[in-house]
Each structure stands twice: as C-alpha cells, then as structure tokens.
C-alpha atoms as a PDB file:
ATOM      1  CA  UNK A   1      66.016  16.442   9.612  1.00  0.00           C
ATOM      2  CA  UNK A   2      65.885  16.744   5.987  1.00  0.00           C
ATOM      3  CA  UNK A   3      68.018  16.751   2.713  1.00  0.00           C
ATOM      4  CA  UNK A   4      67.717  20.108   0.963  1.00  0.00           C
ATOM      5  CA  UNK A   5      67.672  20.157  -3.094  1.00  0.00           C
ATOM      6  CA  UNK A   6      68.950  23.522  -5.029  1.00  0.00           C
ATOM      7  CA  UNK A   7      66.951  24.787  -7.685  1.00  0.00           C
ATOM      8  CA  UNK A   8      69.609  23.113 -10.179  1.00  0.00           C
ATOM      9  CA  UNK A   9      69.186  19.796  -8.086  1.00  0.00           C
ATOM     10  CA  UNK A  10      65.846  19.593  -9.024  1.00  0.00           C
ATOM     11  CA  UNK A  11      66.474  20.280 -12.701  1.00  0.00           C
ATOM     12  CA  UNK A  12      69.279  17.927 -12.755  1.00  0.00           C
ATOM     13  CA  UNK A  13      66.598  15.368 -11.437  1.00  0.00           C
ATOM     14  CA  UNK A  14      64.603  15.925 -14.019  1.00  0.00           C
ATOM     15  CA  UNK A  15      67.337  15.352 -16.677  1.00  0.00           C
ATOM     16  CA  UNK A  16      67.770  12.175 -15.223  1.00  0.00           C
ATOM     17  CA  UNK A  17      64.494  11.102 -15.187  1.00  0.00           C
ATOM     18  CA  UNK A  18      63.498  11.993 -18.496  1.00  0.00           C
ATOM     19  CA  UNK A  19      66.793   9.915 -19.660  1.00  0.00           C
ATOM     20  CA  UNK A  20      66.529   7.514 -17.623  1.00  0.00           C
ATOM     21  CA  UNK A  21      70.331   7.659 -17.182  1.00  0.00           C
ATOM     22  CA  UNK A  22      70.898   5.476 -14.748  1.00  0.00           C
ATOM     23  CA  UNK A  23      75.004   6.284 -14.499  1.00  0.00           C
ATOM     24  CA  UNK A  24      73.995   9.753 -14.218  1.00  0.00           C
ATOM     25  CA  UNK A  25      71.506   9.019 -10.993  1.00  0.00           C
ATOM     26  CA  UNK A  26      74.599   6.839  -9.494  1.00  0.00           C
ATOM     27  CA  UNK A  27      76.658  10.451  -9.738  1.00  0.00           C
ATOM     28  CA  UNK A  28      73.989  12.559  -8.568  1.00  0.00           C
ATOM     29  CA  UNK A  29      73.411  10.108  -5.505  1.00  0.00           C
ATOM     30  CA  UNK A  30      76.829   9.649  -4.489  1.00  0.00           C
ATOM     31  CA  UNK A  31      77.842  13.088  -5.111  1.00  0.00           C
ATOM     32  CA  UNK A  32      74.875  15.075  -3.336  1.00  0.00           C
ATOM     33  CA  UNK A  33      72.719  12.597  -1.828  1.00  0.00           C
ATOM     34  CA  UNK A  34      74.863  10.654   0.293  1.00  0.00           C
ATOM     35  CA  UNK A  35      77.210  13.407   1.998  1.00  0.00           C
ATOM     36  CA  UNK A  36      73.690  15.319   3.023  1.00  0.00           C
ATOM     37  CA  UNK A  37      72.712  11.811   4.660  1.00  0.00           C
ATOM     38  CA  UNK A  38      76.309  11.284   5.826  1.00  0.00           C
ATOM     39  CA  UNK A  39      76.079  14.707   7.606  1.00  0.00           C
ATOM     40  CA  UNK A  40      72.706  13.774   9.068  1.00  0.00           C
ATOM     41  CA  UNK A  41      73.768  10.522  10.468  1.00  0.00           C
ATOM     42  CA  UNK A  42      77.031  12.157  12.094  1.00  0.00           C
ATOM     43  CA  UNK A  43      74.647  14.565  13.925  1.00  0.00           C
ATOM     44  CA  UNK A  44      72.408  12.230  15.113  1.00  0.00           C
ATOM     45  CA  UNK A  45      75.365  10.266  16.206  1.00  0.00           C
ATOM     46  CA  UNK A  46      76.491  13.926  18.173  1.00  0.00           C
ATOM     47  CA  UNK A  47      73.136  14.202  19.740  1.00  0.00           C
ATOM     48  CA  UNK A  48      73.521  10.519  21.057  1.00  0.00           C
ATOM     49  CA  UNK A  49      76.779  10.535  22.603  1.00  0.00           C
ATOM     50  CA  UNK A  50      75.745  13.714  24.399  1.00  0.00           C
ATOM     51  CA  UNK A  51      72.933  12.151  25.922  1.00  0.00           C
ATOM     52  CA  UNK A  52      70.359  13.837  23.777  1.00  0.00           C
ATOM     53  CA  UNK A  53      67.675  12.352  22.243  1.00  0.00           C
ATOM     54  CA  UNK A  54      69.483  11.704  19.278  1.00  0.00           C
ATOM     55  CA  UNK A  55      69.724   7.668  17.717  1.00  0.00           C
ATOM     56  CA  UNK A  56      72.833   6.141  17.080  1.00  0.00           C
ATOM     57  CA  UNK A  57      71.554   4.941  13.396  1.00  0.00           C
END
C-alpha cells in the first residue's frame, strides 16, 4: 500500500523544503499525510477482521 502525492503535493514539498517552514510541514502532514495513512491503517484493519491477511497495526 502506498501514499500517493499530486503533482501540486510535490511542489508544495518543495516550498517547504526550500523554507524550511517547519509550521507549514506540520499542515501539509496533518492535512494530507495522515488521512492517506489513516485510510491505510483502517483497511488493513478490514482485511484483518475478515480473516485476510491483513495486520491489525
């Protein structure tokens, strides 16, 4: 499973970088990281429970 990054994620990433902005990175992480990983964990979690491969963490 993976986290996928638009075009304008990877430019925003950049910006970020370059400005070392690190209230900026907490936004960006919060706001599009963690509801991709939040989503990823919940279907692993599915998987589980339905006695598929999946891992509870």
């Amino acid at each position: 499973m993976m986290i996928e990054f638009t075009q304008e994620d990877v430019m925003q990433l950049e910006v970020i970088k370059i400005d070392q902005d690190k209230d900026e990175a907490y936004r960006f992480i919060s706001e599009r990281i963690m509801p991709q990983v939040k989503k990823l964990k919940g279907m692993k979690m599915h998987g589980h429970l339905d006695g598929g491969k999946g891992s509870a963490f």
